[in-house]
N, C-alpha and C. Protein backbone atom coordinates (compact mmCIF):
# COMPACT_ATOMS: atom_id res chain seq x y z
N UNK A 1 8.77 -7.51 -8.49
CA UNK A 1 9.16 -7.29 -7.12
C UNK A 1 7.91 -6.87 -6.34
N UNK A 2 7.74 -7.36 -5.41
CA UNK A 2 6.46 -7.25 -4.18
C UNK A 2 6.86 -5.77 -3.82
N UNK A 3 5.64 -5.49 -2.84
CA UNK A 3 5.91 -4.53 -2.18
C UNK A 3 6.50 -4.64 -1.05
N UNK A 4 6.64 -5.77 -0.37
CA UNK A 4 7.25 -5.81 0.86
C UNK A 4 8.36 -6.13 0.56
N UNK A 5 8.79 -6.90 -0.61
CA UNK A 5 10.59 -6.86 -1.20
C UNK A 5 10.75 -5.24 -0.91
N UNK A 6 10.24 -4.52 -1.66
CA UNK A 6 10.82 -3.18 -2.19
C UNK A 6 10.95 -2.79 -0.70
N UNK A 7 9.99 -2.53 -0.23
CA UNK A 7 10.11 -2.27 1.75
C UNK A 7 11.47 -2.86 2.15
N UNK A 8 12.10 -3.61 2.41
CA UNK A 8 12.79 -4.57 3.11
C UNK A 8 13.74 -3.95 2.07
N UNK A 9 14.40 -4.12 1.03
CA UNK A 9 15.28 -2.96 0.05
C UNK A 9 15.27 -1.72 0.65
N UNK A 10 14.53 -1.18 0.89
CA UNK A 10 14.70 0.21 1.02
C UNK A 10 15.23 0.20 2.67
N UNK A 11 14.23 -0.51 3.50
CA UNK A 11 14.54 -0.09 4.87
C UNK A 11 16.34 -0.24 4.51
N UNK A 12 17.25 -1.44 4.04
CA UNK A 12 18.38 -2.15 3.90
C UNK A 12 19.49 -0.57 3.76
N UNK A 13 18.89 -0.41 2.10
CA UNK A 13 19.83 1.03 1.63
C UNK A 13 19.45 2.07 3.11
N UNK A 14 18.54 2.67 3.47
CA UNK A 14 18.49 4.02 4.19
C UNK A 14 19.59 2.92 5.69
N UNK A 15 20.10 2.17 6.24
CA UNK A 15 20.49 2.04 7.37
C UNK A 15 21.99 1.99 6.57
N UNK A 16 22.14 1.70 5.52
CA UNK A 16 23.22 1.24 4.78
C UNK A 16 23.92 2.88 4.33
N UNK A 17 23.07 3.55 4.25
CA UNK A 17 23.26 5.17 3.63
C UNK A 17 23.39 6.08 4.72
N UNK A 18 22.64 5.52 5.86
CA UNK A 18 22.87 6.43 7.35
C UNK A 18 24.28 6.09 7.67
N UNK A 19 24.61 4.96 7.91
CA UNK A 19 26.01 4.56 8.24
C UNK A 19 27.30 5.15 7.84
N UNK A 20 26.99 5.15 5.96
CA UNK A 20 27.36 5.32 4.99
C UNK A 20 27.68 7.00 5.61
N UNK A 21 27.04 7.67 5.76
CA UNK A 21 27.25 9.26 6.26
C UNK A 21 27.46 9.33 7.41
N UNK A 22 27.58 8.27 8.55
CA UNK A 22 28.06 8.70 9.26
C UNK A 22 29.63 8.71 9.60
N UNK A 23 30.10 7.25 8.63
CA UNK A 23 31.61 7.15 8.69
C UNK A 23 32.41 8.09 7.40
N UNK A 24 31.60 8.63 6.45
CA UNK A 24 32.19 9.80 5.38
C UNK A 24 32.00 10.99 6.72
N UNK A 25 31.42 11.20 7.22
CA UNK A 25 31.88 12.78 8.48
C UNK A 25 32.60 12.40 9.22
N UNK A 26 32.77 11.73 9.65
CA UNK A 26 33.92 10.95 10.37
C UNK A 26 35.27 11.22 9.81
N UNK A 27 34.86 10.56 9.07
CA UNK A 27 36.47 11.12 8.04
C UNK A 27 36.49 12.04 6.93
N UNK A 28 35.50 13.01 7.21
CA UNK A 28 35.74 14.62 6.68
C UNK A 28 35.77 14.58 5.19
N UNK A 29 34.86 13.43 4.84
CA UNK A 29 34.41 13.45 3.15
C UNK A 29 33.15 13.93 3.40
N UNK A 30 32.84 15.17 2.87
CA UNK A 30 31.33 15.82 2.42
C UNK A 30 30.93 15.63 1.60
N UNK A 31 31.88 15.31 0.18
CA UNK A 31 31.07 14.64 -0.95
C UNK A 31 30.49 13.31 -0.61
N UNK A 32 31.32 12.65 -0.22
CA UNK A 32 31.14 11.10 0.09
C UNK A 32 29.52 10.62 0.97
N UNK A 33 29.69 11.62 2.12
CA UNK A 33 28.56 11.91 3.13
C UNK A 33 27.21 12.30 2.29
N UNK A 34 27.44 13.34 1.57
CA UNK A 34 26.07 13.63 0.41
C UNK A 34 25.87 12.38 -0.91
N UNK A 35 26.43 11.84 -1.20
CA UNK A 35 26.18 10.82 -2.05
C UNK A 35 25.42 9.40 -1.15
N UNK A 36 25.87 9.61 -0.07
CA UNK A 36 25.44 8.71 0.79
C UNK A 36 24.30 9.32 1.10
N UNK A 37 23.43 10.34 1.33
CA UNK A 37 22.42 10.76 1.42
C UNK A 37 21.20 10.84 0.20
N UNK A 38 21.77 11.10 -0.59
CA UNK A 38 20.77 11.04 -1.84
C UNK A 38 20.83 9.41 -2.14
N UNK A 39 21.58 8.58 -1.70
CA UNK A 39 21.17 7.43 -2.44
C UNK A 39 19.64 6.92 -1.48
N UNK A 40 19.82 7.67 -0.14
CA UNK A 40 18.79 7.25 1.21
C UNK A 40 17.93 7.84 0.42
N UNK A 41 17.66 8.83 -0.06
CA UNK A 41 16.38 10.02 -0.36
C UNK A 41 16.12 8.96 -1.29
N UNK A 42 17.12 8.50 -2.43
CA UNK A 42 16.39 8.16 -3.75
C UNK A 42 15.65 6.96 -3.36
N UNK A 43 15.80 5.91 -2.43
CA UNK A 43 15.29 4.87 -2.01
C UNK A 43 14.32 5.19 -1.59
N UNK A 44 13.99 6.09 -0.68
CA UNK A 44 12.84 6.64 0.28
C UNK A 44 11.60 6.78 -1.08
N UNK A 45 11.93 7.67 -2.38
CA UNK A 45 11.13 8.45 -3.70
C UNK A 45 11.02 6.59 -4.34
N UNK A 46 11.98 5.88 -4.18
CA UNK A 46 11.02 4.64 -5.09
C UNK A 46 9.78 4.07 -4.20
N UNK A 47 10.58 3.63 -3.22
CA UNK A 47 9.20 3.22 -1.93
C UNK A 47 7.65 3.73 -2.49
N UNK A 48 7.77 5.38 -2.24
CA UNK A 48 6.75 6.07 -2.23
C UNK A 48 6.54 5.74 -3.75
N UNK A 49 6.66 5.52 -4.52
CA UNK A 49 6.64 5.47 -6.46
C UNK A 49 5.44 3.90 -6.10
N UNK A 50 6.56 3.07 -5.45
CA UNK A 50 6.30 1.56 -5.22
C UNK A 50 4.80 1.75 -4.98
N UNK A 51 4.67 2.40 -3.28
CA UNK A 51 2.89 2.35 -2.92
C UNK A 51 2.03 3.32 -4.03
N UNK A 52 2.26 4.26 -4.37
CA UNK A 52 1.53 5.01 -5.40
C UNK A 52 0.95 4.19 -6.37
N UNK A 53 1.83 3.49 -7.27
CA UNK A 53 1.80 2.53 -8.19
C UNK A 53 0.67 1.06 -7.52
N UNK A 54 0.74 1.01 -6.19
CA UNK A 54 0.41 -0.50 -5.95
C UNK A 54 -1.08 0.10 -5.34
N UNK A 55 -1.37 0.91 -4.67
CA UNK A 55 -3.19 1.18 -4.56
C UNK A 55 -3.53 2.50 -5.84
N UNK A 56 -3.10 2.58 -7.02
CA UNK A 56 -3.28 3.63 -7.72
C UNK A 56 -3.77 2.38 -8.89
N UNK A 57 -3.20 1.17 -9.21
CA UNK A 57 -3.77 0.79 -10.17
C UNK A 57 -5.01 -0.14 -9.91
N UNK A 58 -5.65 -0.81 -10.79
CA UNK A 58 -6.62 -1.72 -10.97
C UNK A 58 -6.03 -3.04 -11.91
N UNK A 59 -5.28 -3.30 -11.79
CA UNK A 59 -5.23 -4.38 -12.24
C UNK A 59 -5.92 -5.04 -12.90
N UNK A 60 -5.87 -4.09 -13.79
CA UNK A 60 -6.28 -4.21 -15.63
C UNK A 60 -8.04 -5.07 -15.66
N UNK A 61 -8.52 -3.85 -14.71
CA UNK A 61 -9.87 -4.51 -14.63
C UNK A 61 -10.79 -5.34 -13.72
N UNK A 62 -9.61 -5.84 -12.48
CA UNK A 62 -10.22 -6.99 -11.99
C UNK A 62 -11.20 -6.07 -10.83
N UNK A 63 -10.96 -5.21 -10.56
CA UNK A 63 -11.95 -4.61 -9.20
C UNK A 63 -13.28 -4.58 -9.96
N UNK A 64 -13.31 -4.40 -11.11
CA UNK A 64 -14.88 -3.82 -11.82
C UNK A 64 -15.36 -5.41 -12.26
N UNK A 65 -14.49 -6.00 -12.31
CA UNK A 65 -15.17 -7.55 -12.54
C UNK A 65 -15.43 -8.82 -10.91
N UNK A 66 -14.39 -8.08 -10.08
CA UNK A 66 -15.36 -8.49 -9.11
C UNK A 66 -16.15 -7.95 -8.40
N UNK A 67 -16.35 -6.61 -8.57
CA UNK A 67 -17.70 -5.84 -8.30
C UNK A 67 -18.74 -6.14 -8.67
N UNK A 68 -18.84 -6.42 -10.10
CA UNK A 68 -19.93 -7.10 -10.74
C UNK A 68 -20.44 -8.15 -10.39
N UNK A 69 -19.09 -9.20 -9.81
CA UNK A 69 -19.70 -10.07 -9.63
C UNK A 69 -19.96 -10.17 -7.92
N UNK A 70 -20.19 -9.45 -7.02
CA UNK A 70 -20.42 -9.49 -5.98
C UNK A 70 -21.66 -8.53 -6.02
N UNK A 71 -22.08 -7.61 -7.08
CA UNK A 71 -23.20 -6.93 -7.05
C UNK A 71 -24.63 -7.88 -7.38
N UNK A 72 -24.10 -8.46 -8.23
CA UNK A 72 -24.54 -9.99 -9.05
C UNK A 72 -25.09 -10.73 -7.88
N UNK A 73 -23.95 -11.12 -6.84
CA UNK A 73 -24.99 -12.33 -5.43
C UNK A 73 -25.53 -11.32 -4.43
N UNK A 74 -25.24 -9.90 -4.65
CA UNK A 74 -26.27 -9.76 -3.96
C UNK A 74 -27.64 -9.42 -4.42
N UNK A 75 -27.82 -9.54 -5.61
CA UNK A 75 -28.88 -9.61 -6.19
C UNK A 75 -30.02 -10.98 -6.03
N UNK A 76 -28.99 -11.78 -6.42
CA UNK A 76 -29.33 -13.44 -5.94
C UNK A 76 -30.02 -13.33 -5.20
N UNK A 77 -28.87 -13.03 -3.49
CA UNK A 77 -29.83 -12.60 -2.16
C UNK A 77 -31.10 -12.07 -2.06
N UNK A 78 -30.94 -11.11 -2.42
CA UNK A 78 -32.34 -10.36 -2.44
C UNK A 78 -32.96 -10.46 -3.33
N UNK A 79 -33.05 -11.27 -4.14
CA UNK A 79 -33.89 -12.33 -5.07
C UNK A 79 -35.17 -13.35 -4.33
N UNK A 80 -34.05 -14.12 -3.40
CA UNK A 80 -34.34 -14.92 -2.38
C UNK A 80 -35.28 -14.92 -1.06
N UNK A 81 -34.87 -13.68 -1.10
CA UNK A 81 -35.97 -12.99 0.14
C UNK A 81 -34.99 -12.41 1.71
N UNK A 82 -33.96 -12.35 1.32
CA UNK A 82 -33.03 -11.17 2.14
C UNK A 82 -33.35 -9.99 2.30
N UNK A 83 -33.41 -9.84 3.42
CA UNK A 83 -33.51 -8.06 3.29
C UNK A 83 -32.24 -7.13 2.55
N UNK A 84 -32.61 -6.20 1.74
CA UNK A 84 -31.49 -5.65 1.01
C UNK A 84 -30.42 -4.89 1.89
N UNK A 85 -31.09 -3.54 2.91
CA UNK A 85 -30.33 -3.10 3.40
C UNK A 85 -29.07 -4.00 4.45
N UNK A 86 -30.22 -5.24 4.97
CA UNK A 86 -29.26 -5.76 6.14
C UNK A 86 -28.11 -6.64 5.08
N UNK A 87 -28.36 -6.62 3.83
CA UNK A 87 -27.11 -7.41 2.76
C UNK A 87 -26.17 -6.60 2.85
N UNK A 88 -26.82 -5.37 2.04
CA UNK A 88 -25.62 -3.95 1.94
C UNK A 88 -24.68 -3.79 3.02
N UNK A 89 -25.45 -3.74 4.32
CA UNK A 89 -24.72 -3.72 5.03
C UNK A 89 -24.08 -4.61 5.72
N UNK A 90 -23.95 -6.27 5.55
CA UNK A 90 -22.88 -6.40 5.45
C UNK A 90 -21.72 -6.71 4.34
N UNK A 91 -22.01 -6.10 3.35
CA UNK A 91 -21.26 -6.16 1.89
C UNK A 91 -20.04 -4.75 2.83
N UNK A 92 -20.59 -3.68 3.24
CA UNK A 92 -20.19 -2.56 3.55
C UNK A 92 -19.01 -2.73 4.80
N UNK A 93 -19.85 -3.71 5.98
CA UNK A 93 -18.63 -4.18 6.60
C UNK A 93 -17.65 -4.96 6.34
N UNK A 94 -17.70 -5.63 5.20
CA UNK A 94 -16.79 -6.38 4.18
C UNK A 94 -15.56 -5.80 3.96
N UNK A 95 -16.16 -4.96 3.16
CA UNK A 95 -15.55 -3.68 2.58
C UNK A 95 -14.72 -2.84 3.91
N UNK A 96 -15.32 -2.53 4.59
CA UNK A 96 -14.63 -1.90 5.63
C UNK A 96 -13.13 -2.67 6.35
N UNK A 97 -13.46 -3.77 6.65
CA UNK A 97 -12.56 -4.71 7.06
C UNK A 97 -11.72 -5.53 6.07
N UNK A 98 -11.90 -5.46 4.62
CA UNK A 98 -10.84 -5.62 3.93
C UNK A 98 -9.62 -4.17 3.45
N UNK A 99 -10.26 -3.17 3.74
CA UNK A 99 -9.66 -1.83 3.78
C UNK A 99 -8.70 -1.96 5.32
N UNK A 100 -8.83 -2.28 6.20
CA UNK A 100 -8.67 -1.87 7.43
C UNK A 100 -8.93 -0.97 8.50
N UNK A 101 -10.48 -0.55 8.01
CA UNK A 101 -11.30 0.44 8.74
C UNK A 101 -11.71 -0.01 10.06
N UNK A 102 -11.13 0.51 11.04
CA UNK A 102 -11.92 -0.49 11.98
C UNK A 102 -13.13 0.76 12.46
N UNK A 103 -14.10 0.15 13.53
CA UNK A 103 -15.28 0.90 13.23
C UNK A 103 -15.12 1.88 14.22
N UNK A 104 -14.58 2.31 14.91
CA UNK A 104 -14.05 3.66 15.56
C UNK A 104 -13.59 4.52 14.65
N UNK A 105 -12.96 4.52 13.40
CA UNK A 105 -12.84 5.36 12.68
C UNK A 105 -13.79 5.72 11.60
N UNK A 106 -15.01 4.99 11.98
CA UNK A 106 -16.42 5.06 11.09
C UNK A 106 -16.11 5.27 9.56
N UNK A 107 -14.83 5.14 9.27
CA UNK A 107 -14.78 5.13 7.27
C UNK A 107 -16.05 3.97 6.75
């Protein structure tokens, strides 16, 4: 399951679980109303499990193998007769803009 499945699941249950509590108070079920609430919470705790899990891993290696291999052409480059810093830096704005740094927030 993607992360934007799990998103689109979850947003589904919490409108489905709000509802869910608002027609159990309605009709004066408090158990009903709290079961309908923890199922919202428990959706909300996978979400957060979901993104933890999805920028927490490495995928069994591949960031350090395409690091290498992007450390690798810029070596090439400046093999070639590139200037190093003006490479770095744009390896760095690379990097910045595949993160979603934009440059007002100088990350």
């Amino acid at each position: 399951m993607t992360l934007s499945v799990l998103r689109r699941v979850v947003a589904l249950l919490c409108v489905l679980s709000i509802a869910g509590m608002i027609v159990s108070n309605i009709n004066n079920n408090d158990g009903a109303s709290t079961v309908f609430g923890l199922i919202g919470a428990t959706a909300i705790v996978c979400l957060m499990v979901g993104n933890a899990l999805r920028f927490g891993n490495n995928q069994g290696g591949a960031q350090e193998a395409l690091g290498a291999e992007l450390e690798a052409r810029v070596q090439e480059l400046i093999a070639t007769g590139a200037d190093e810093s003006q490479v770095r830096g744009v390896v760095r704005r690379a990097i910045r803009l595949g993160r979603g740094v934009s440059a007002a927030q100088g990350g």
